[in-house]
PDB file of N, CA and C in Angstrom:
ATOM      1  N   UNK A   1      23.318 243.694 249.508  1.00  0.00           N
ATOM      2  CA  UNK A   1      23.738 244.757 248.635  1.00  0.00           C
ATOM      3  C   UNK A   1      25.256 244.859 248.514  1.00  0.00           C
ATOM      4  N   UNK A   2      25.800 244.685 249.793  1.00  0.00           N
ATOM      5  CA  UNK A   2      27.461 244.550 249.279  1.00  0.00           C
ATOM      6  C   UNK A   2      28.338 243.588 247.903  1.00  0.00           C
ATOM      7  N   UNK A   3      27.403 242.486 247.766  1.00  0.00           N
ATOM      8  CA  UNK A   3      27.626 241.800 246.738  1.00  0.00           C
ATOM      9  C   UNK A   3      27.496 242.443 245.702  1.00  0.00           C
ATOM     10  N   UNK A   4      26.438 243.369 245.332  1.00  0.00           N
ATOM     11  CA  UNK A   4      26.167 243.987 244.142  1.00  0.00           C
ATOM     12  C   UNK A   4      27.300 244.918 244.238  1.00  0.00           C
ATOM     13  N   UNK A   5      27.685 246.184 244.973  1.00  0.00           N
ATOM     14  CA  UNK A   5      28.106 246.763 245.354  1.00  0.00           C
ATOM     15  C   UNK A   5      29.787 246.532 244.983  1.00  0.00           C
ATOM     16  N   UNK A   6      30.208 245.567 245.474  1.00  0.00           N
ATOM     17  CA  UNK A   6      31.749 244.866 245.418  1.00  0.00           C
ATOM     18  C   UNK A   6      32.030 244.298 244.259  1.00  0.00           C
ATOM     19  N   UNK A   7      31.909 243.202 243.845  1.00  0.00           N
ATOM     20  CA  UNK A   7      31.886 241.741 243.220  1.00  0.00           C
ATOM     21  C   UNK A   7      31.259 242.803 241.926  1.00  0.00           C
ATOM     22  N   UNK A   8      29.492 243.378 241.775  1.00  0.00           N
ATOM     23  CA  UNK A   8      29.356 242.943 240.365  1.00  0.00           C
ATOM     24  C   UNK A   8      29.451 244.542 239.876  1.00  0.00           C
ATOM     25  N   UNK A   9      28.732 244.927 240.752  1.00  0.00           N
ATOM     26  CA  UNK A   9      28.841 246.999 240.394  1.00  0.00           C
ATOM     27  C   UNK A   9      29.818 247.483 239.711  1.00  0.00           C
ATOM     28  N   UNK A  10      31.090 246.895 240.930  1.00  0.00           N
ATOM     29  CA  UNK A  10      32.563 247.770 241.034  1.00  0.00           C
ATOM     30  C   UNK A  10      32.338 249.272 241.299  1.00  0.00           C
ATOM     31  N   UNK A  11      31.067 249.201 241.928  1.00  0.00           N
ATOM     32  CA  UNK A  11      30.793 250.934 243.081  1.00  0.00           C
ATOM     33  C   UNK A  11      30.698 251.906 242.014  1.00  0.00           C
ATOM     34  N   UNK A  12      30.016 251.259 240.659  1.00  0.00           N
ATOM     35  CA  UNK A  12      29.426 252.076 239.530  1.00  0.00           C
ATOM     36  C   UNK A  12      28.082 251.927 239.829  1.00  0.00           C
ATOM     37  N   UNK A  13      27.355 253.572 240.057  1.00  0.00           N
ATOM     38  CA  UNK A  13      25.904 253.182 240.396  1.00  0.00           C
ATOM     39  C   UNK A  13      25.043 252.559 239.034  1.00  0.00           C
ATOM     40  N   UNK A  14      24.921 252.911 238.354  1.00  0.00           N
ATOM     41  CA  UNK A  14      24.456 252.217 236.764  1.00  0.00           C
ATOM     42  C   UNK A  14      24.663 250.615 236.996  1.00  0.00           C
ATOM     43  N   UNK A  15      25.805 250.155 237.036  1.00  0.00           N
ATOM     44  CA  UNK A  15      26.084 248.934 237.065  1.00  0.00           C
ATOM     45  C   UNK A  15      25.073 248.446 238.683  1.00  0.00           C
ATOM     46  N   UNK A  16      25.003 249.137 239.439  1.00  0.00           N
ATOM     47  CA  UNK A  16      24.142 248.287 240.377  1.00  0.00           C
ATOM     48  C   UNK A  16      23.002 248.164 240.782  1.00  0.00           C
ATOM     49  N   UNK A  17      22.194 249.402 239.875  1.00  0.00           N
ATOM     50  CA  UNK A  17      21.093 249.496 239.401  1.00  0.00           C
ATOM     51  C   UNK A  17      20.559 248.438 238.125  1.00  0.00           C
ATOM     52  N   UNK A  18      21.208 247.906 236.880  1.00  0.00           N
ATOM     53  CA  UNK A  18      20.892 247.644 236.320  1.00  0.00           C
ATOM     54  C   UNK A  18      21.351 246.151 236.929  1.00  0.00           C
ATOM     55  N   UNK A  19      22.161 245.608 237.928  1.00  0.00           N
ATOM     56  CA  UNK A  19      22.216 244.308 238.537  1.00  0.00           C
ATOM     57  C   UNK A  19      21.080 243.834 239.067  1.00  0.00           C
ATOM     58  N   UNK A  20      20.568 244.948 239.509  1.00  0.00           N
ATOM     59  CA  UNK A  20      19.046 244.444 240.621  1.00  0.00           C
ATOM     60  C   UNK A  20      18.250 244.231 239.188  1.00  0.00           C
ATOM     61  N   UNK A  21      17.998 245.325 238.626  1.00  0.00           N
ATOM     62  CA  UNK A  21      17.192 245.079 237.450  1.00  0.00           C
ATOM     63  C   UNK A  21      17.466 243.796 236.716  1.00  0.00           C
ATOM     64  N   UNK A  22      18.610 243.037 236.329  1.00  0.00           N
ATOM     65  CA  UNK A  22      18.366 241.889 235.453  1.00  0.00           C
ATOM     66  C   UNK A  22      18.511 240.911 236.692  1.00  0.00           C
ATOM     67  N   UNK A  23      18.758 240.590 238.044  1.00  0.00           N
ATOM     68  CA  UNK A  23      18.322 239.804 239.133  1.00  0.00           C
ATOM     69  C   UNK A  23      16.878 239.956 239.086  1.00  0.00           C
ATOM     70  N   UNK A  24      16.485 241.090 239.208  1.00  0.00           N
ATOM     71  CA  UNK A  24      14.510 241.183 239.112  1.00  0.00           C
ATOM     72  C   UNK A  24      14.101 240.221 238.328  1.00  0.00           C
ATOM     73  N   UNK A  25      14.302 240.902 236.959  1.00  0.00           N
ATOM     74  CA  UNK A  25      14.121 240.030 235.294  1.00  0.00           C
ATOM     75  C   UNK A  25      14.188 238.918 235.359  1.00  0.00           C
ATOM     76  N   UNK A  26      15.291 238.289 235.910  1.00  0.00           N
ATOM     77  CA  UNK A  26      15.679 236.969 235.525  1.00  0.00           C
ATOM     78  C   UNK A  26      15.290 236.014 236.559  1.00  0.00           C
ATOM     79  N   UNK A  27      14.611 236.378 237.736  1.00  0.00           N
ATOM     80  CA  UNK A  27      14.300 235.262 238.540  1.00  0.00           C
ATOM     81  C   UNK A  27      12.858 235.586 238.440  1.00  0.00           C
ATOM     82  N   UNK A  28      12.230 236.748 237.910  1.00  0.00           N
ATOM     83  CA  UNK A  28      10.900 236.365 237.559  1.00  0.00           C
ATOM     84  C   UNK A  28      10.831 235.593 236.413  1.00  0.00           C
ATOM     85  N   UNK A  29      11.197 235.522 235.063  1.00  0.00           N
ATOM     86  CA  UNK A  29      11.213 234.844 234.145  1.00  0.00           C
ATOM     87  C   UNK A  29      11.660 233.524 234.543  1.00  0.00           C
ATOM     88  N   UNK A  30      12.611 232.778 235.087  1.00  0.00           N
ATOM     89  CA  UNK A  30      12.525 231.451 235.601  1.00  0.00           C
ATOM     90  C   UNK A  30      11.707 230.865 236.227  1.00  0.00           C
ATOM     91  N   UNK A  31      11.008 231.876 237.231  1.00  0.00           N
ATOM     92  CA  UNK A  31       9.633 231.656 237.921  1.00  0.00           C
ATOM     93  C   UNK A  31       8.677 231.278 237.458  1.00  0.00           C
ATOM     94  N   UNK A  32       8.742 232.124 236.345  1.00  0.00           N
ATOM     95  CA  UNK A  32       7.826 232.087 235.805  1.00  0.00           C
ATOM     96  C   UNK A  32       7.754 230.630 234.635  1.00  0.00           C
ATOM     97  N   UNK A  33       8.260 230.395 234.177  1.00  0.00           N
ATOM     98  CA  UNK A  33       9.028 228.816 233.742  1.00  0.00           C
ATOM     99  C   UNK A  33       8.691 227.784 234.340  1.00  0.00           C
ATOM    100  N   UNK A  34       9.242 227.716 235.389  1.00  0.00           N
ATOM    101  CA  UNK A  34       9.101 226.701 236.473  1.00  0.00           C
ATOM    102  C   UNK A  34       7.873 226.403 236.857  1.00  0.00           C
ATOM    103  N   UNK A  35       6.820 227.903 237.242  1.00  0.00           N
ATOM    104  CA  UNK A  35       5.437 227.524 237.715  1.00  0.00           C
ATOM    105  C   UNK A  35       4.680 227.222 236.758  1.00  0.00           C
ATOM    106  N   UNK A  36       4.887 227.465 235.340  1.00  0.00           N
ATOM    107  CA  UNK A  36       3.932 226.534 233.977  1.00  0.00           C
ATOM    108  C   UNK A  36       4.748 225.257 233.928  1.00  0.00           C
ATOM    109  N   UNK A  37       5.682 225.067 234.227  1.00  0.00           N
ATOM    110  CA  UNK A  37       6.101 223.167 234.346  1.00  0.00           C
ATOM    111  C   UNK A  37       5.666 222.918 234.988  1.00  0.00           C
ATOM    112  N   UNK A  38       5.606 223.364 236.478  1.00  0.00           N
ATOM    113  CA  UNK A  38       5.001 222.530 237.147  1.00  0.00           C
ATOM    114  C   UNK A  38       3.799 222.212 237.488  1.00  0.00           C
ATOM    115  N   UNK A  39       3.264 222.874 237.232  1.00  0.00           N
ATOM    116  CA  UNK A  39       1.602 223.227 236.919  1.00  0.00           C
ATOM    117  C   UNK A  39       1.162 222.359 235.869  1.00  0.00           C
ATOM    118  N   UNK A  40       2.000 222.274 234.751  1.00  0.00           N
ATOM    119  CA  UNK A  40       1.718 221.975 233.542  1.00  0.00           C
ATOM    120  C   UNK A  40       1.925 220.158 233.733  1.00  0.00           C
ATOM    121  N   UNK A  41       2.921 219.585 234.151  1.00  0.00           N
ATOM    122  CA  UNK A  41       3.336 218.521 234.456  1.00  0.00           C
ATOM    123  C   UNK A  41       2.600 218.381 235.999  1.00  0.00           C
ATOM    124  N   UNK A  42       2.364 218.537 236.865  1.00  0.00           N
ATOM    125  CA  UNK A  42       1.335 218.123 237.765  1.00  0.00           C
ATOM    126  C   UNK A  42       0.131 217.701 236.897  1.00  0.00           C
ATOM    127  N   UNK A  43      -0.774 218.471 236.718  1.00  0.00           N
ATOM    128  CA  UNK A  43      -1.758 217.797 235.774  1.00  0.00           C
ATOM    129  C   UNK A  43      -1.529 216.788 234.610  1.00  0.00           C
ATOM    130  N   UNK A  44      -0.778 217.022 233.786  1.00  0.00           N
ATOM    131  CA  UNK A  44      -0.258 215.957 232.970  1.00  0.00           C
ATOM    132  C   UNK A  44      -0.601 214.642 233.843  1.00  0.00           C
ATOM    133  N   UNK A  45       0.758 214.222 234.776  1.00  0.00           N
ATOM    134  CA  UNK A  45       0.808 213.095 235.819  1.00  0.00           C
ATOM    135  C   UNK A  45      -1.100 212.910 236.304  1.00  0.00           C
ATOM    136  N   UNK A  46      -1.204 213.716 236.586  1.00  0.00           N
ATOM    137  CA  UNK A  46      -3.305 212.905 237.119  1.00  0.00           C
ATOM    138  C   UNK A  46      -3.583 213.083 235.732  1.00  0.00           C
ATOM    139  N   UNK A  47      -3.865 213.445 234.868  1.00  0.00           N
ATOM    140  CA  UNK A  47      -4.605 212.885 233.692  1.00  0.00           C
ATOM    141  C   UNK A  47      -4.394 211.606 233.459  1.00  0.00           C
ATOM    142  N   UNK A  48      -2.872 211.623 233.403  1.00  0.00           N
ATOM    143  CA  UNK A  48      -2.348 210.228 232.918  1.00  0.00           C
ATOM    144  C   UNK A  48      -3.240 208.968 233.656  1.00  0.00           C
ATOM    145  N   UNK A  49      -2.964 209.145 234.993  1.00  0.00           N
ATOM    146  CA  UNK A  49      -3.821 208.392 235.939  1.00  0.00           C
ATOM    147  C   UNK A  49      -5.283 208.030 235.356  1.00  0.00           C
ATOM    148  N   UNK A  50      -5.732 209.134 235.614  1.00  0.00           N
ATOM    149  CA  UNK A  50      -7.263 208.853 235.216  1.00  0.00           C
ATOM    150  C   UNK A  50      -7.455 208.042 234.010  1.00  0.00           C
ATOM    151  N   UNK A  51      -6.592 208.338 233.072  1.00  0.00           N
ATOM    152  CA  UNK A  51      -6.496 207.796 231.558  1.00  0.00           C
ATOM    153  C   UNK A  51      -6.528 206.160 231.746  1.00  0.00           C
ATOM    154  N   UNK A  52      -5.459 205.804 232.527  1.00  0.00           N
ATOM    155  CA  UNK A  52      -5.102 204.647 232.524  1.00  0.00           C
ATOM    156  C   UNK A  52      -6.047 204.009 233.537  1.00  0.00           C
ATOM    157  N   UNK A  53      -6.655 204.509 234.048  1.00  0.00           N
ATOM    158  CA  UNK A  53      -7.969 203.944 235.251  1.00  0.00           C
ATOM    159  C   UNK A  53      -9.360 203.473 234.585  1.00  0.00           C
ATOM    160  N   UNK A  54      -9.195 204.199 233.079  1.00  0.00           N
ATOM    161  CA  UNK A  54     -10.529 204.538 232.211  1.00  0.00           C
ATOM    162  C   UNK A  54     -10.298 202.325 231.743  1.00  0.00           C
ATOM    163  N   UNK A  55      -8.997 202.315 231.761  1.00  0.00           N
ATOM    164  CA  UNK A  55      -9.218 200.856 231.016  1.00  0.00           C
ATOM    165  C   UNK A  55      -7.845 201.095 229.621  1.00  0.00           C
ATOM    166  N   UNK A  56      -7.743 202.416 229.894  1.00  0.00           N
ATOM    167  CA  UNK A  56      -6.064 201.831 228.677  1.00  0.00           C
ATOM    168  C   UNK A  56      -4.692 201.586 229.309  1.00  0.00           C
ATOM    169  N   UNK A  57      -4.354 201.032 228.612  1.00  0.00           N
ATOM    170  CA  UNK A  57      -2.903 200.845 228.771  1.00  0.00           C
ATOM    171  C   UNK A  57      -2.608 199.030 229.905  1.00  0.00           C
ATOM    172  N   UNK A  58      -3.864 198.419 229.453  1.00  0.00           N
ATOM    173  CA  UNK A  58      -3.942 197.928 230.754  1.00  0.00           C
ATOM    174  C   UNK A  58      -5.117 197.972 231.890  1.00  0.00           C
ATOM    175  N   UNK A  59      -5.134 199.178 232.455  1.00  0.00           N
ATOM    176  CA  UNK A  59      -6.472 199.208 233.203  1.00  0.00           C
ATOM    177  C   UNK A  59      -5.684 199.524 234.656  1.00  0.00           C
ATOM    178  N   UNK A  60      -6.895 199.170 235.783  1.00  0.00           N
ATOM    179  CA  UNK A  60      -6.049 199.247 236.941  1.00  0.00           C
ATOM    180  C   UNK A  60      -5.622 197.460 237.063  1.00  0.00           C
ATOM    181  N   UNK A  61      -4.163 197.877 238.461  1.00  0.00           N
ATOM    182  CA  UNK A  61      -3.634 196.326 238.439  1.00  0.00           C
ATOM    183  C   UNK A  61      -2.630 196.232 237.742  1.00  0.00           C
ATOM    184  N   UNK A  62      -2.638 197.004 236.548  1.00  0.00           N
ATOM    185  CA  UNK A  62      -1.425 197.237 235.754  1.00  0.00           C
ATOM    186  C   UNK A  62      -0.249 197.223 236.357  1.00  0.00           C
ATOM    187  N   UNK A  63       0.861 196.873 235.518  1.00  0.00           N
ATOM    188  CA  UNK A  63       1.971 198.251 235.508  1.00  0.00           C
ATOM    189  C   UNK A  63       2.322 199.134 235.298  1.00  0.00           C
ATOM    190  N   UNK A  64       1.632 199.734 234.414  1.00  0.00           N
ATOM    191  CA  UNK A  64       1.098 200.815 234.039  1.00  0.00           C
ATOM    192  C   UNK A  64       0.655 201.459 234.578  1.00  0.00           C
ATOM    193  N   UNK A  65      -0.238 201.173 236.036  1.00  0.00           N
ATOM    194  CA  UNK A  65      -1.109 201.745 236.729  1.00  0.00           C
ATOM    195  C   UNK A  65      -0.236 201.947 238.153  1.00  0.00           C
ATOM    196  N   UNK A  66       0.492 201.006 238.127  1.00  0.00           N
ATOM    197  CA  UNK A  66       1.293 201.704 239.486  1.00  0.00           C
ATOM    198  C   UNK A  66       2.107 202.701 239.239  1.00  0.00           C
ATOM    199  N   UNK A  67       2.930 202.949 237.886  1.00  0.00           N
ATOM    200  CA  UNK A  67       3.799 203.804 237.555  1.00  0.00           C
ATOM    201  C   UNK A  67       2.991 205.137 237.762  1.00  0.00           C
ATOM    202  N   UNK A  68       1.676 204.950 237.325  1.00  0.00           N
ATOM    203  CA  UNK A  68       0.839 206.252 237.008  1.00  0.00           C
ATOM    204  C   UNK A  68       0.516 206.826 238.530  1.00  0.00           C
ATOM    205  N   UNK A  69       0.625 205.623 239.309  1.00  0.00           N
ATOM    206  CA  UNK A  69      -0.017 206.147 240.792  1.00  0.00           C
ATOM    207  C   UNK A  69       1.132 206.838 241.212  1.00  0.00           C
ATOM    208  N   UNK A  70       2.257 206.755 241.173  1.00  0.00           N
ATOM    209  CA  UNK A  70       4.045 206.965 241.418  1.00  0.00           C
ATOM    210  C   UNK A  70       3.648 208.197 241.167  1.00  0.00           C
ATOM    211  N   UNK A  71       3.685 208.862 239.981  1.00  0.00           N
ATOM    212  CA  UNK A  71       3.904 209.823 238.591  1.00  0.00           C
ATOM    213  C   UNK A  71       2.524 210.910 239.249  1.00  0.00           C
ATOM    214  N   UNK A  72       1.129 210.371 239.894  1.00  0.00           N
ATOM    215  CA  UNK A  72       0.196 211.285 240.345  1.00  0.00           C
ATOM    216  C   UNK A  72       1.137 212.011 242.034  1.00  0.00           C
ATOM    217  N   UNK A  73       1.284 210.458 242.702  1.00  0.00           N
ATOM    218  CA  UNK A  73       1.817 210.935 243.904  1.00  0.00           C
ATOM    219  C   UNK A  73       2.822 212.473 243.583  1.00  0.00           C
ATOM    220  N   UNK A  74       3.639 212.292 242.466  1.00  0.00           N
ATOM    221  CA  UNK A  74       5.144 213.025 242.742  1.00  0.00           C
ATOM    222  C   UNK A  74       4.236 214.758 241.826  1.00  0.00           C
ATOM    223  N   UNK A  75       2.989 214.635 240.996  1.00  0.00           N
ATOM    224  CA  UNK A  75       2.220 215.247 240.710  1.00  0.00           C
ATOM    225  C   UNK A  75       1.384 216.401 240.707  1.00  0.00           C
ATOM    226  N   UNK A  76       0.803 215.867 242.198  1.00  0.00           N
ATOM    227  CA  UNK A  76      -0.095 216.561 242.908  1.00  0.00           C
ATOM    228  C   UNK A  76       0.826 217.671 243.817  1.00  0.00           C
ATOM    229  N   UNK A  77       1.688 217.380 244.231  1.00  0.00           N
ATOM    230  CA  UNK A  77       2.510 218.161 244.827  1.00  0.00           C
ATOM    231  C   UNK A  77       2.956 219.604 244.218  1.00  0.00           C
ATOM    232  N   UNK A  78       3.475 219.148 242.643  1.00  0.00           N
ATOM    233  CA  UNK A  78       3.520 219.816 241.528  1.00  0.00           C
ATOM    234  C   UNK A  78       2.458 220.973 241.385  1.00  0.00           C
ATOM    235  N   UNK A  79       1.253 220.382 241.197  1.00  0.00           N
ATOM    236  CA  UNK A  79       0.271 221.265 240.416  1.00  0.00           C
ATOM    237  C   UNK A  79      -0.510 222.086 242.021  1.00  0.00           C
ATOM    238  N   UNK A  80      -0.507 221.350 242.821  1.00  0.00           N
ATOM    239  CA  UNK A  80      -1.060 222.478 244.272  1.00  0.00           C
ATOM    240  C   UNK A  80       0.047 222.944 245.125  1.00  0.00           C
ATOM    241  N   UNK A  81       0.673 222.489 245.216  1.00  0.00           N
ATOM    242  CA  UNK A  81       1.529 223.756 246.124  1.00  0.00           C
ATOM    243  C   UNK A  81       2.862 224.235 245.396  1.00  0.00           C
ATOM    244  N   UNK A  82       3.060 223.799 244.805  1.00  0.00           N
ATOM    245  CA  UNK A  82       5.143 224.309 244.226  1.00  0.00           C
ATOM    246  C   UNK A  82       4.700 225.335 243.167  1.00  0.00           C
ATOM    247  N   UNK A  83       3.747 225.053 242.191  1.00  0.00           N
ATOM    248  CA  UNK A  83       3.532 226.041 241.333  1.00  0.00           C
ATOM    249  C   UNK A  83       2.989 227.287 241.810  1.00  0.00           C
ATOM    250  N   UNK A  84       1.645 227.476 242.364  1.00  0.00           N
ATOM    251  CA  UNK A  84       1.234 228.286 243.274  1.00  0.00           C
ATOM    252  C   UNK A  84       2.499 229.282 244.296  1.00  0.00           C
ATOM    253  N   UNK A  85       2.705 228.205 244.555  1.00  0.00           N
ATOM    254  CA  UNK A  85       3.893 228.482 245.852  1.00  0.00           C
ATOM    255  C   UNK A  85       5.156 229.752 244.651  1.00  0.00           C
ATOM    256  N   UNK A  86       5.465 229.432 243.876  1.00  0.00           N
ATOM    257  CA  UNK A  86       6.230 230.267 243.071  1.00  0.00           C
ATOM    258  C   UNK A  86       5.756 231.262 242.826  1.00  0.00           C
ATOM    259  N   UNK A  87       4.643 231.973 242.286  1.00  0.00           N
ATOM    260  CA  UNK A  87       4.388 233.161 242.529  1.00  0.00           C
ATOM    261  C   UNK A  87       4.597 233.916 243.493  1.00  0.00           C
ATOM    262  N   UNK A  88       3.931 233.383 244.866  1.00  0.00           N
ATOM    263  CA  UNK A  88       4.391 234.001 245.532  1.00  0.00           C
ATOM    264  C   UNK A  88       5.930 234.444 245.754  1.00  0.00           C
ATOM    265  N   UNK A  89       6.818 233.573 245.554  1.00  0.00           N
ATOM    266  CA  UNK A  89       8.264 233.917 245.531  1.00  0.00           C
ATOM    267  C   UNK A  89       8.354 235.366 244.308  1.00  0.00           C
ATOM    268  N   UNK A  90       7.868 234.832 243.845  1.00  0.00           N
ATOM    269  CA  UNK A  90       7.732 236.249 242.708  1.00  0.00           C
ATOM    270  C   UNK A  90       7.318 237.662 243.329  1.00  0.00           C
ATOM    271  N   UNK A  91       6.273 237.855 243.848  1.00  0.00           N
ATOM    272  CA  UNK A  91       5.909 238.548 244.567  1.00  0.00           C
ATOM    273  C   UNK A  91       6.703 239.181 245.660  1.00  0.00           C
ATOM    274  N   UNK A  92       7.400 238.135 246.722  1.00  0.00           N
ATOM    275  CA  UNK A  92       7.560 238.843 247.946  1.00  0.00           C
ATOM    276  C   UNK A  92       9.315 239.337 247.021  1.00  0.00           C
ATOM    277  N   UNK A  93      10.067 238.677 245.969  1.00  0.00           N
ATOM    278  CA  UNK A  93      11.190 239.557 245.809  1.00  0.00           C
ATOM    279  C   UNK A  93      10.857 240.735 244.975  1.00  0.00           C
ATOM    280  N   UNK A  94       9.480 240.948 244.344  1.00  0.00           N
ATOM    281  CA  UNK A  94       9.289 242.020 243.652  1.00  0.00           C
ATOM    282  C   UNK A  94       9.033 243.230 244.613  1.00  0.00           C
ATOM    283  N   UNK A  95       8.547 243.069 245.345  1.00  0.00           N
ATOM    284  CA  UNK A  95       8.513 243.885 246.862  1.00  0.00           C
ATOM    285  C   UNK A  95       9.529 244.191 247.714  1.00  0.00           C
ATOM    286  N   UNK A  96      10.500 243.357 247.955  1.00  0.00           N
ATOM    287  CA  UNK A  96      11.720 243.826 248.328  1.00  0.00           C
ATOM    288  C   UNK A  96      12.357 244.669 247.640  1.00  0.00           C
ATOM    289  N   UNK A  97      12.443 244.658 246.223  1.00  0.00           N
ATOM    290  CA  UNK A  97      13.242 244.848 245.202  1.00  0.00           C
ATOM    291  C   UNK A  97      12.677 246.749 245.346  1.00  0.00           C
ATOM    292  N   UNK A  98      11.332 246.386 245.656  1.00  0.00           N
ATOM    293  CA  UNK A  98      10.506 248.150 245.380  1.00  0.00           C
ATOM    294  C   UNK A  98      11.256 248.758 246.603  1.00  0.00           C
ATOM    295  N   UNK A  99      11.260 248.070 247.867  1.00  0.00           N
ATOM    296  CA  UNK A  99      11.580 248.609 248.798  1.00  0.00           C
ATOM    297  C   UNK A  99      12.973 248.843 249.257  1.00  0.00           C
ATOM    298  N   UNK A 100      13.697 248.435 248.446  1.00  0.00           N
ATOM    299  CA  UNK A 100      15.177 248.582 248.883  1.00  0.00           C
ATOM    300  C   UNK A 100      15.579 249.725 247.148  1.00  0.00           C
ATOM    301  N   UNK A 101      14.634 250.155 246.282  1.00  0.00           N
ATOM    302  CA  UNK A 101      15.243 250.625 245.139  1.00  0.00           C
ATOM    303  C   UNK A 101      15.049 251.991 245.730  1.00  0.00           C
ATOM    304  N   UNK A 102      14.342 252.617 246.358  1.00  0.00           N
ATOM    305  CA  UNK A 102      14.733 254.264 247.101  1.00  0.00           C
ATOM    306  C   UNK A 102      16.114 254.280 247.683  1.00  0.00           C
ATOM    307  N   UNK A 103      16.651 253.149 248.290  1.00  0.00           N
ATOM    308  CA  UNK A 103      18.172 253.115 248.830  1.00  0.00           C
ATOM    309  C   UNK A 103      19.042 253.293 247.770  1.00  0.00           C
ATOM    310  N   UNK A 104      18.510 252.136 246.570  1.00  0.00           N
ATOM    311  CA  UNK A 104      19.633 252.185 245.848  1.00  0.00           C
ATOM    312  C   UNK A 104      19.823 253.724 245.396  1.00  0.00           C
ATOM    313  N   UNK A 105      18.872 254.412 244.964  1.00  0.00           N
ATOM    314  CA  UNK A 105      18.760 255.579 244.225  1.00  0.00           C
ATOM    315  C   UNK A 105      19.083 256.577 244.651  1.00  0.00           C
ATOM    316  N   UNK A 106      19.301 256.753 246.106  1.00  0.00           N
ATOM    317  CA  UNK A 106      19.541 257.669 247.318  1.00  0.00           C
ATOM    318  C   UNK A 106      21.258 257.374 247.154  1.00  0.00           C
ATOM    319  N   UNK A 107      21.662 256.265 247.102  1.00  0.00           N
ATOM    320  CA  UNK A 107      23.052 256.201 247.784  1.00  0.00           C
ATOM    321  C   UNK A 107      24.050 256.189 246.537  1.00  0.00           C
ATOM    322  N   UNK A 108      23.151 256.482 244.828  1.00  0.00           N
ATOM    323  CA  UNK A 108      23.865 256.380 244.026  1.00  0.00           C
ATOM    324  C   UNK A 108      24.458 257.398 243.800  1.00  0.00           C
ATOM    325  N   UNK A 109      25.338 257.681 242.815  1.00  0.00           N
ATOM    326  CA  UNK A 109      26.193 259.016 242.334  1.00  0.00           C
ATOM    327  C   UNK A 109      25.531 259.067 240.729  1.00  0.00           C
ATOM    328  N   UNK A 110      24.073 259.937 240.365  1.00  0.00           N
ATOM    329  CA  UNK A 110      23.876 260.690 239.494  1.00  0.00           C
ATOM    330  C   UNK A 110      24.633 260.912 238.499  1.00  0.00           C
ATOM    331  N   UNK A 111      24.588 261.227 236.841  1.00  0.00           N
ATOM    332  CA  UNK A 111      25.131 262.087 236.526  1.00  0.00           C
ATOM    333  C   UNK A 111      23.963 262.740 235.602  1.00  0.00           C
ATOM    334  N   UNK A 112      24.293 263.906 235.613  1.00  0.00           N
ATOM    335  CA  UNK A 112      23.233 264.678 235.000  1.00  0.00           C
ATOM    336  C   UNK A 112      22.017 265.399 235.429  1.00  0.00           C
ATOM    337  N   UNK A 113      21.286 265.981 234.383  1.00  0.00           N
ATOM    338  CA  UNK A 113      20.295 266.993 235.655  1.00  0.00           C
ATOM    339  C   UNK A 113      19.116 266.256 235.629  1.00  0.00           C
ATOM    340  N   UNK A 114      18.993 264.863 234.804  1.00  0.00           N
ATOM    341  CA  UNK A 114      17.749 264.119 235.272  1.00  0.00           C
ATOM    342  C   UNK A 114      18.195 263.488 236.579  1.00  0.00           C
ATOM    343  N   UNK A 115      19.499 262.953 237.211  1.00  0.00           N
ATOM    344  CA  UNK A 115      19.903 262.430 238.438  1.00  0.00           C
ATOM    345  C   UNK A 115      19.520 263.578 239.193  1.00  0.00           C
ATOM    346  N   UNK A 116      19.830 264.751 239.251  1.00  0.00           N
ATOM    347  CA  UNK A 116      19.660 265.815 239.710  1.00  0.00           C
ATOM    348  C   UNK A 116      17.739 266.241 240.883  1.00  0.00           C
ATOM    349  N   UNK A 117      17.462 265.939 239.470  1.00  0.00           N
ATOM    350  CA  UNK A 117      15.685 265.699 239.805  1.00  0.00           C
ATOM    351  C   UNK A 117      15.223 264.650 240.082  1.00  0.00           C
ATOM    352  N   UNK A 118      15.999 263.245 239.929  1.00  0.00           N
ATOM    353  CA  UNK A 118      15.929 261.941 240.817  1.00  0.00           C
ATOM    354  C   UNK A 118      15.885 262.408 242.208  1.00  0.00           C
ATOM    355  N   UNK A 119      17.194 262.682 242.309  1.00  0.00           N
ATOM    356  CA  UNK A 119      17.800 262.486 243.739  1.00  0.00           C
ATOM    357  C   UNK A 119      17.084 263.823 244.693  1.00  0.00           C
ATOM    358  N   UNK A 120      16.410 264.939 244.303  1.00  0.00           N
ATOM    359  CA  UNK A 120      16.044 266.056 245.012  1.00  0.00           C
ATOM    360  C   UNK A 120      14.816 265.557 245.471  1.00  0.00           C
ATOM    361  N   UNK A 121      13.893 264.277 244.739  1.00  0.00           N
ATOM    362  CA  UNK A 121      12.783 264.015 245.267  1.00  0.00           C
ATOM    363  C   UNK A 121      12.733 262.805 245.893  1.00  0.00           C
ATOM    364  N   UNK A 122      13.851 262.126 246.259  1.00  0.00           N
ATOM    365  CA  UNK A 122      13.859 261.549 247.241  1.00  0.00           C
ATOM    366  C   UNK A 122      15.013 262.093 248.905  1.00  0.00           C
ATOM    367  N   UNK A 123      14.589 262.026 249.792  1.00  0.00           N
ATOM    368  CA  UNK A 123      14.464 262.749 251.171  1.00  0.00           C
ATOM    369  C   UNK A 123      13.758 261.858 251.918  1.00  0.00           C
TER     370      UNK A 123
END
């Protein structure tokens, strides 16, 4: 929080509220990016495989067919654990983010009588 705080805030609560908020935004939306590539391109890579196993491109024995075995190996990795695996990253900072935003809201400086009724119901 000092980073937000120092560096991007400048110890304007607005500004360090709405920092967490587009840090939230923006690393779920990349996440979210990343886990349809890779998801998306894991499978791609084994189709390909299978494709080229069916008898095109060559067949197995190929060169074709080793590239494809390369391309499944680097693949599978892709589509079962890294994509998967990103949600969860999604998750455990969306949870931090819940659990550290009563701090932020507590330690900000309000203005107005909706801050007013913010800040009286948290205690």
């Amino acid at each position: 929080m000092p980073a937000l705080h120092n560096r991007h805030g400048g110890g304007r609560p607005a500004a360090r509220k709405n920092a967490l908020g587009g840090y939230l935004g923006g690393s779920i939306f990349t996440g979210l990016i990343f886990a349809l590539f890779m998801a998306n391109a894991g499978g791609t890579w084994d189709n390909a495989k299978k494709y080229i196993e069916e008898g095109n491109f060559g067949g197995k024995r190929s060169a074709a067919h080793k590239a494809a075995v390369v391309g499944d190996t680097v693949g599978d990795p892709f589509k079962d654990t890294a994509g998967p695996s990103i949600n969860t990253l999604i998750t455990v900072m969306s949870l931090t983010a819940s659990m550290f935003a009563p701090l932020i809201m507590r330690y900000a400086l309000f203005a107005g009588s909706a801050g007013q009724i913010l800040r009286s119901g948290i205690r």
